[in-house]
PDB file of N, CA and C in Angstrom:
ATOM      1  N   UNK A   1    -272.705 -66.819   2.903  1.00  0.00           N
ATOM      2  CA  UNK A   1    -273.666 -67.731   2.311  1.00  0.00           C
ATOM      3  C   UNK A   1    -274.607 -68.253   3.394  1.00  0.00           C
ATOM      4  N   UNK A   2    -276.171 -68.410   3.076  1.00  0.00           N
ATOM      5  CA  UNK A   2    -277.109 -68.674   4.037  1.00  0.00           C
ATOM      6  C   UNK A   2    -277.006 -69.774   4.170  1.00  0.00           C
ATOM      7  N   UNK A   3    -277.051 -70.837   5.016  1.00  0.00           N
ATOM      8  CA  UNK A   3    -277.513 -71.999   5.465  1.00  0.00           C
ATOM      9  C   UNK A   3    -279.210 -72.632   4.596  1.00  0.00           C
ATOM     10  N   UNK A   4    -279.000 -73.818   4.798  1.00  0.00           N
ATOM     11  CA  UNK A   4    -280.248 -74.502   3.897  1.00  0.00           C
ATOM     12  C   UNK A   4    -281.529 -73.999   5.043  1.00  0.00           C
ATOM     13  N   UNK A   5    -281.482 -74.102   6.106  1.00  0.00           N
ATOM     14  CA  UNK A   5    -282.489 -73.548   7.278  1.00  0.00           C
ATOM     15  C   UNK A   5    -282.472 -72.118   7.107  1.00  0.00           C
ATOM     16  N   UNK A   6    -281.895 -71.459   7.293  1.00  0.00           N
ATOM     17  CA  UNK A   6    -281.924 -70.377   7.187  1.00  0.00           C
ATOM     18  C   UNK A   6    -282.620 -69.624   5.818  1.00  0.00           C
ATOM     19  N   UNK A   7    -282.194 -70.475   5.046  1.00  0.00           N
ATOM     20  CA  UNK A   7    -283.012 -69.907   3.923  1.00  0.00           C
ATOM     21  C   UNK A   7    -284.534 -70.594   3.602  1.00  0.00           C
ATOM     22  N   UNK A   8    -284.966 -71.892   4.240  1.00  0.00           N
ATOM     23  CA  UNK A   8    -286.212 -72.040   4.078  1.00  0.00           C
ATOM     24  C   UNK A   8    -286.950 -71.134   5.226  1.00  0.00           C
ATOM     25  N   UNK A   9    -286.474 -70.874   6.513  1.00  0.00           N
ATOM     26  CA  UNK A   9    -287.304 -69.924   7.544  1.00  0.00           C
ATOM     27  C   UNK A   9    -287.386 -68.372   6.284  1.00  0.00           C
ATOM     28  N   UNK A  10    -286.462 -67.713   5.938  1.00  0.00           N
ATOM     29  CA  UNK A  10    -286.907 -66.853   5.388  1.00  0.00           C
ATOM     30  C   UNK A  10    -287.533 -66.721   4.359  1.00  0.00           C
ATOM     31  N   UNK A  11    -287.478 -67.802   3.448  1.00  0.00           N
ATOM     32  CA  UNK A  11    -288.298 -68.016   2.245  1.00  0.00           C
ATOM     33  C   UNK A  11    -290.339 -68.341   2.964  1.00  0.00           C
ATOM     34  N   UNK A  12    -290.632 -68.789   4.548  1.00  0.00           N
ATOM     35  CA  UNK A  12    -291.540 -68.913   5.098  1.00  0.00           C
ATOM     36  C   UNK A  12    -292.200 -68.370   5.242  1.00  0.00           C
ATOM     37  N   UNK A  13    -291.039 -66.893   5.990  1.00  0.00           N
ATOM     38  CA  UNK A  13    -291.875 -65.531   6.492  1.00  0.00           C
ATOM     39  C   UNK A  13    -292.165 -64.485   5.146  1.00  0.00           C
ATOM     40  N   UNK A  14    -291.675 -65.029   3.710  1.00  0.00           N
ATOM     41  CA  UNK A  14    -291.986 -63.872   2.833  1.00  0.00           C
ATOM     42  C   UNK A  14    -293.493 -64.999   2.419  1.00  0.00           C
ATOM     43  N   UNK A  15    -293.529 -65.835   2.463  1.00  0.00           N
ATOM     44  CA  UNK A  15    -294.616 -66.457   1.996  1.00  0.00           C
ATOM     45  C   UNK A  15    -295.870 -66.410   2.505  1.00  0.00           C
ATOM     46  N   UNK A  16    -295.703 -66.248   3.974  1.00  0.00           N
ATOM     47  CA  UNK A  16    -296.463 -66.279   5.014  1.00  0.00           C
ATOM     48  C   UNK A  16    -296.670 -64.433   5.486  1.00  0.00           C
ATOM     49  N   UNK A  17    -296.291 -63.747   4.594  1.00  0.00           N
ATOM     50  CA  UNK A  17    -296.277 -62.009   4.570  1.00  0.00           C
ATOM     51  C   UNK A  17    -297.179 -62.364   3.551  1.00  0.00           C
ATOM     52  N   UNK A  18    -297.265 -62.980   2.267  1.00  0.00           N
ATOM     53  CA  UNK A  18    -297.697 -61.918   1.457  1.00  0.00           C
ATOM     54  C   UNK A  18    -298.988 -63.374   1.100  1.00  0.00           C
ATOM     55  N   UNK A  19    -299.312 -64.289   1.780  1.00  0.00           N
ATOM     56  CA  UNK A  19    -300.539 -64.733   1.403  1.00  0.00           C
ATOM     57  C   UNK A  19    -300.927 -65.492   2.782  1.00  0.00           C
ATOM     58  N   UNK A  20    -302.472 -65.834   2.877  1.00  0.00           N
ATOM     59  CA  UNK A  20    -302.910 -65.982   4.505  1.00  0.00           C
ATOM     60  C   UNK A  20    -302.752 -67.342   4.134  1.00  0.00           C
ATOM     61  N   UNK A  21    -302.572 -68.071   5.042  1.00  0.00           N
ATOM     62  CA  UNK A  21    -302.144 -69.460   5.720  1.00  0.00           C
ATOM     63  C   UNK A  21    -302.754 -70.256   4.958  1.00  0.00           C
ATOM     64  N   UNK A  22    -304.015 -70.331   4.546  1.00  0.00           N
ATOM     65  CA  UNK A  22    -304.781 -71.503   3.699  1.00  0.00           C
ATOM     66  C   UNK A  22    -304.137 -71.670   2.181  1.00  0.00           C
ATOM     67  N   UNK A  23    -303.965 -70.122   1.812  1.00  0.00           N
ATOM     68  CA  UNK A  23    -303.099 -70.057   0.012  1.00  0.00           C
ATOM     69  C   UNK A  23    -301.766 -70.182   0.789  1.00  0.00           C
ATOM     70  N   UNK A  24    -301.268 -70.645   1.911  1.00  0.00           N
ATOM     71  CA  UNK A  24    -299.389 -70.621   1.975  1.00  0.00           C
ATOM     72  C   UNK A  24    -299.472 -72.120   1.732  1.00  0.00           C
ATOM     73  N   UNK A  25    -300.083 -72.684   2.559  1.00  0.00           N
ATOM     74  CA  UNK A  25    -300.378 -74.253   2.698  1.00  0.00           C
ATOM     75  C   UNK A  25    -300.188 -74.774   1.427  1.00  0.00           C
ATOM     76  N   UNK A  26    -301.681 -74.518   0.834  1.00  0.00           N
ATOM     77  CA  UNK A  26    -301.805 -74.910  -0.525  1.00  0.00           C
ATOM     78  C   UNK A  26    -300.576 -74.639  -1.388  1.00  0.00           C
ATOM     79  N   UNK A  27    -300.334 -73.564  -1.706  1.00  0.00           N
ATOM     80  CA  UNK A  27    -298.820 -73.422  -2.144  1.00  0.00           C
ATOM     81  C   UNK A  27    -297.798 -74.218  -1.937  1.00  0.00           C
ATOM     82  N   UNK A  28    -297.544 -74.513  -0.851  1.00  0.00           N
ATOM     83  CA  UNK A  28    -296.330 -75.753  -0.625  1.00  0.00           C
ATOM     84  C   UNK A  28    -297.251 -77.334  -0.782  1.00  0.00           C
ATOM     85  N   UNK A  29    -298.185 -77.398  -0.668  1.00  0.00           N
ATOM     86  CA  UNK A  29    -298.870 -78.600  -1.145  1.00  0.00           C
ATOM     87  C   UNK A  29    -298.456 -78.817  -2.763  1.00  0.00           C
ATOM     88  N   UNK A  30    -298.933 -77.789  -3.580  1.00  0.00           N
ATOM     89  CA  UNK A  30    -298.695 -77.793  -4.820  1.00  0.00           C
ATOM     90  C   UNK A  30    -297.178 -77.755  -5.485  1.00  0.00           C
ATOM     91  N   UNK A  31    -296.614 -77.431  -4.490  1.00  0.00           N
ATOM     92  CA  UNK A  31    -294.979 -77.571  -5.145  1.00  0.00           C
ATOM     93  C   UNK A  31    -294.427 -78.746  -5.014  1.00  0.00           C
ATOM     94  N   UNK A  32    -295.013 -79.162  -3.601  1.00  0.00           N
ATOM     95  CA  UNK A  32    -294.484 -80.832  -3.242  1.00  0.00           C
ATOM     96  C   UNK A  32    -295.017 -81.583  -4.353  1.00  0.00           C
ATOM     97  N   UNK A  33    -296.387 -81.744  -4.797  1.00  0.00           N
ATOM     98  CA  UNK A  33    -297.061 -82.714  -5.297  1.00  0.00           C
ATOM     99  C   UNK A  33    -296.746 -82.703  -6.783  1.00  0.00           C
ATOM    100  N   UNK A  34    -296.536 -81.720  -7.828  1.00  0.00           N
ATOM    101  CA  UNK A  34    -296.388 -81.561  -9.044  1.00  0.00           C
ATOM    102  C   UNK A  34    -294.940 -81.632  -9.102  1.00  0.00           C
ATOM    103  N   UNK A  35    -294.093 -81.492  -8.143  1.00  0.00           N
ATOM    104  CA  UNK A  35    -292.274 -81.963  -8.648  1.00  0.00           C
ATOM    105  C   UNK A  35    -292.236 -80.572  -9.713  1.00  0.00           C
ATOM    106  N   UNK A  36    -292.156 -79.553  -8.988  1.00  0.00           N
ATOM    107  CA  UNK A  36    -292.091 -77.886  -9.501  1.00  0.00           C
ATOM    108  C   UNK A  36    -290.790 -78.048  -9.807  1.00  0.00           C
ATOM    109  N   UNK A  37    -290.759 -77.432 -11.189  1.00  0.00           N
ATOM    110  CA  UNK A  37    -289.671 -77.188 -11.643  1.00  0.00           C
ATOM    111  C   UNK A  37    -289.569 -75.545 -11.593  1.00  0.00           C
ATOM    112  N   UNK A  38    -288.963 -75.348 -10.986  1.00  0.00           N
ATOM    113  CA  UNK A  38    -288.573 -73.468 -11.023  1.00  0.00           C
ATOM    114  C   UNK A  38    -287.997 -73.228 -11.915  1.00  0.00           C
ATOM    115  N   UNK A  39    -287.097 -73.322 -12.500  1.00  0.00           N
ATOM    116  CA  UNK A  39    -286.436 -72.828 -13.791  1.00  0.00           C
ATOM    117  C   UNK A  39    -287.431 -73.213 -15.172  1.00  0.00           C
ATOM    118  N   UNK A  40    -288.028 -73.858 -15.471  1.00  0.00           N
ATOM    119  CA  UNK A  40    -288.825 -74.125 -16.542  1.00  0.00           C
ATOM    120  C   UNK A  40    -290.104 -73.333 -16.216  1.00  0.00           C
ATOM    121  N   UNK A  41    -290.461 -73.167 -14.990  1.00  0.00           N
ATOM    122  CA  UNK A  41    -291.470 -71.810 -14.898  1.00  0.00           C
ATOM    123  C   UNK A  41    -291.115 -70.307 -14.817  1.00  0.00           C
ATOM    124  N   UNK A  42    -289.971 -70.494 -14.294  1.00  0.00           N
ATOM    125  CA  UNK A  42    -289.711 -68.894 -14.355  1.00  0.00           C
ATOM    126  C   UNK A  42    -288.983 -68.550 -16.344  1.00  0.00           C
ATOM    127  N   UNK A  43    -288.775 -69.281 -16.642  1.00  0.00           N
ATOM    128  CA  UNK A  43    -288.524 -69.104 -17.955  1.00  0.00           C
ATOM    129  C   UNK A  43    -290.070 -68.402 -18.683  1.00  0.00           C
ATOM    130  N   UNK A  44    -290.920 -69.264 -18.042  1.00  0.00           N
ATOM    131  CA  UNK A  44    -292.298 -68.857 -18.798  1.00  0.00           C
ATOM    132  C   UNK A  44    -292.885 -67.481 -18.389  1.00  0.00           C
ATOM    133  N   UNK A  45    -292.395 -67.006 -17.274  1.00  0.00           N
ATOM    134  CA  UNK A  45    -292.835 -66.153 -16.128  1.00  0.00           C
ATOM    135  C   UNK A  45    -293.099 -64.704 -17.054  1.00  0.00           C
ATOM    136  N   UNK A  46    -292.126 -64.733 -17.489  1.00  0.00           N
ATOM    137  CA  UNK A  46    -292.359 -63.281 -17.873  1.00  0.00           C
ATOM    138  C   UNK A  46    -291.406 -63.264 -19.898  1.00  0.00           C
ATOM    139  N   UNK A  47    -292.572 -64.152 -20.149  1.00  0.00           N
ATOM    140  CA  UNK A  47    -292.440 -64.848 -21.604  1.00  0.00           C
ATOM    141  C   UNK A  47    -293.493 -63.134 -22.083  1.00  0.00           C
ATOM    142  N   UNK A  48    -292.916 -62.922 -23.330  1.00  0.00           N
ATOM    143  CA  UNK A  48    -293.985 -61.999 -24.044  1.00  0.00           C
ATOM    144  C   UNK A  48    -293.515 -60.108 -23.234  1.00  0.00           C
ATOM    145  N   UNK A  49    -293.072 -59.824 -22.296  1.00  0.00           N
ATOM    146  CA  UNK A  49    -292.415 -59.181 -21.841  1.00  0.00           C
ATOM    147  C   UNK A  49    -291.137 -58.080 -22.464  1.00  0.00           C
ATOM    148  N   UNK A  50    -291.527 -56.924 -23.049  1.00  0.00           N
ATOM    149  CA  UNK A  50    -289.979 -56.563 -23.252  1.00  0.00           C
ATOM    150  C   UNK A  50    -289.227 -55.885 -22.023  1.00  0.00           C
ATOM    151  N   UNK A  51    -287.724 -55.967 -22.429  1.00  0.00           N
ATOM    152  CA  UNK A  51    -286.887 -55.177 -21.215  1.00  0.00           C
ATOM    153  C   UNK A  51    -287.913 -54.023 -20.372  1.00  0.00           C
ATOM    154  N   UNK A  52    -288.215 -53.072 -21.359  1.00  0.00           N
ATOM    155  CA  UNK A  52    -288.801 -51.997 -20.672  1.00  0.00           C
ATOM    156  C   UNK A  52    -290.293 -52.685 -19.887  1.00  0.00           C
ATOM    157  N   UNK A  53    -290.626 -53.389 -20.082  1.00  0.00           N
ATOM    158  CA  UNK A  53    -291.712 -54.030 -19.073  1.00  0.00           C
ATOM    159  C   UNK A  53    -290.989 -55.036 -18.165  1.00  0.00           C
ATOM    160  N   UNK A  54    -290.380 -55.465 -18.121  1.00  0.00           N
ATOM    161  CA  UNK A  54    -289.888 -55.985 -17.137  1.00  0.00           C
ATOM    162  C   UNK A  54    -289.025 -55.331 -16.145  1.00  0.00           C
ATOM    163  N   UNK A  55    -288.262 -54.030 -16.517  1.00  0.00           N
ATOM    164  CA  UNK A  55    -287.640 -52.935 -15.953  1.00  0.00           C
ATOM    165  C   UNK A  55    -289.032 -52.335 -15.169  1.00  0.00           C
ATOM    166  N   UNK A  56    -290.070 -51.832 -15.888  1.00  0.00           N
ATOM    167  CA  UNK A  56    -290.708 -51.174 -14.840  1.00  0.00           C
ATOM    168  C   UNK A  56    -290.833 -51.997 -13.737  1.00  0.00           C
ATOM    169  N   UNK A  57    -292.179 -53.587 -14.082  1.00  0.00           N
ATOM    170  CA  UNK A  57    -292.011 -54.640 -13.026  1.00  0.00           C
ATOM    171  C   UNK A  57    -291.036 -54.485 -11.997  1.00  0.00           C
ATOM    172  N   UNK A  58    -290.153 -54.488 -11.988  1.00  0.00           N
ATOM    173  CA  UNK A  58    -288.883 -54.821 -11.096  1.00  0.00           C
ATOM    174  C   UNK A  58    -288.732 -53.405 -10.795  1.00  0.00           C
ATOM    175  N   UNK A  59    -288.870 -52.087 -10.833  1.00  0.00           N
ATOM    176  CA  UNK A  59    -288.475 -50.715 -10.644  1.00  0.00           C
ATOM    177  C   UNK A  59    -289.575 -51.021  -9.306  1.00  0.00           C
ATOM    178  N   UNK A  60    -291.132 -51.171  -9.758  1.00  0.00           N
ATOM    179  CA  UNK A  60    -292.152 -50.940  -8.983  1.00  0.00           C
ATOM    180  C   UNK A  60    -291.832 -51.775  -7.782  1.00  0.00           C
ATOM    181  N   UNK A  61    -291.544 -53.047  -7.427  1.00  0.00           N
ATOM    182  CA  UNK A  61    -291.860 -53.956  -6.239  1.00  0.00           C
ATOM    183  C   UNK A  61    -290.375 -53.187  -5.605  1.00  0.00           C
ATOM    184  N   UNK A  62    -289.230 -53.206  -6.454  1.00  0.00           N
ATOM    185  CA  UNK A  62    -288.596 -52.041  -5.510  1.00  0.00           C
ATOM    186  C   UNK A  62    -289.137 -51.274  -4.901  1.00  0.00           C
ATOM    187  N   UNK A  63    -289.911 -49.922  -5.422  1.00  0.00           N
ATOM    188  CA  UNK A  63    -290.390 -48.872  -4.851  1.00  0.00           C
ATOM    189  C   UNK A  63    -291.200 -49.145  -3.935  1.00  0.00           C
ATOM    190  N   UNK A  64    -291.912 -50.314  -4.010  1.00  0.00           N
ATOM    191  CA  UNK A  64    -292.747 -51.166  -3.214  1.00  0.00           C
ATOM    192  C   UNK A  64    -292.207 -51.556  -1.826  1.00  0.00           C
ATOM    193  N   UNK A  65    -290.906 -52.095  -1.698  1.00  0.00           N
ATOM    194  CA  UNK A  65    -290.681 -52.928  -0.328  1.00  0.00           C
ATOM    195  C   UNK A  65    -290.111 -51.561  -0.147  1.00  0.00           C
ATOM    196  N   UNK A  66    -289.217 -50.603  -0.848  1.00  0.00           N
ATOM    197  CA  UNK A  66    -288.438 -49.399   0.103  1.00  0.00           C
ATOM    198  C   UNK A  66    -289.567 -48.694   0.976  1.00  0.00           C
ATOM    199  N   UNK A  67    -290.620 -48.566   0.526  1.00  0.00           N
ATOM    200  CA  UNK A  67    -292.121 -47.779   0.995  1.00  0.00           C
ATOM    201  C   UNK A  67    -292.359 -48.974   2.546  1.00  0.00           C
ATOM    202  N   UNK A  68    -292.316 -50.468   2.827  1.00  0.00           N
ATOM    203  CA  UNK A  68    -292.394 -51.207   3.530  1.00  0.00           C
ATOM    204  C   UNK A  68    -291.452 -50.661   4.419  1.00  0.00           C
ATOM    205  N   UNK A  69    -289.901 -50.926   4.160  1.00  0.00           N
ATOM    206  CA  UNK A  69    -289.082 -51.019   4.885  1.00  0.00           C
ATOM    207  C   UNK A  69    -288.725 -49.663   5.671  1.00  0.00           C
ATOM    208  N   UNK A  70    -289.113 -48.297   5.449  1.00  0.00           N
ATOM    209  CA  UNK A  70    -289.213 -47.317   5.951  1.00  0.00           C
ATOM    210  C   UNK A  70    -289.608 -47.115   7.441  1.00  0.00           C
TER     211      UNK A  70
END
């Protein structure tokens, strides 16, 4: 099991990979300030969605990071 540090440094560097510093900022600005509820958004996340669309979704960002991690 990760440590509470350990898991905000890595939750940093995927944030700070996949958007430039001004949208990372803002991003944690906006989570602090609105009291983000994650589970009541990810419920909405992929509302309207069937299995087979959400299977591909999730097939692709696989195929996606294995193509990275190579």
């Amino acid at each position: 099991m990760k440590t509470d540090n350990e898991i905000r440094v890595e939750g940093m560097k995927v944030l700070f990979a996949n958007m430039d510093l001004v949208d990372a900022e803002k991003f944690i600005s906006i989570i602090l300030r609105d009291r983000f509820d994650y589970t009541k958004w990810s419920q909405k996340l992929y509302e309207g969605l069937t299995v087979r669309e959400l299977s591909a979704k999730a097939m692709k960002l696989r195929n996606s990071k294995k193509s990275i991690v190579k």
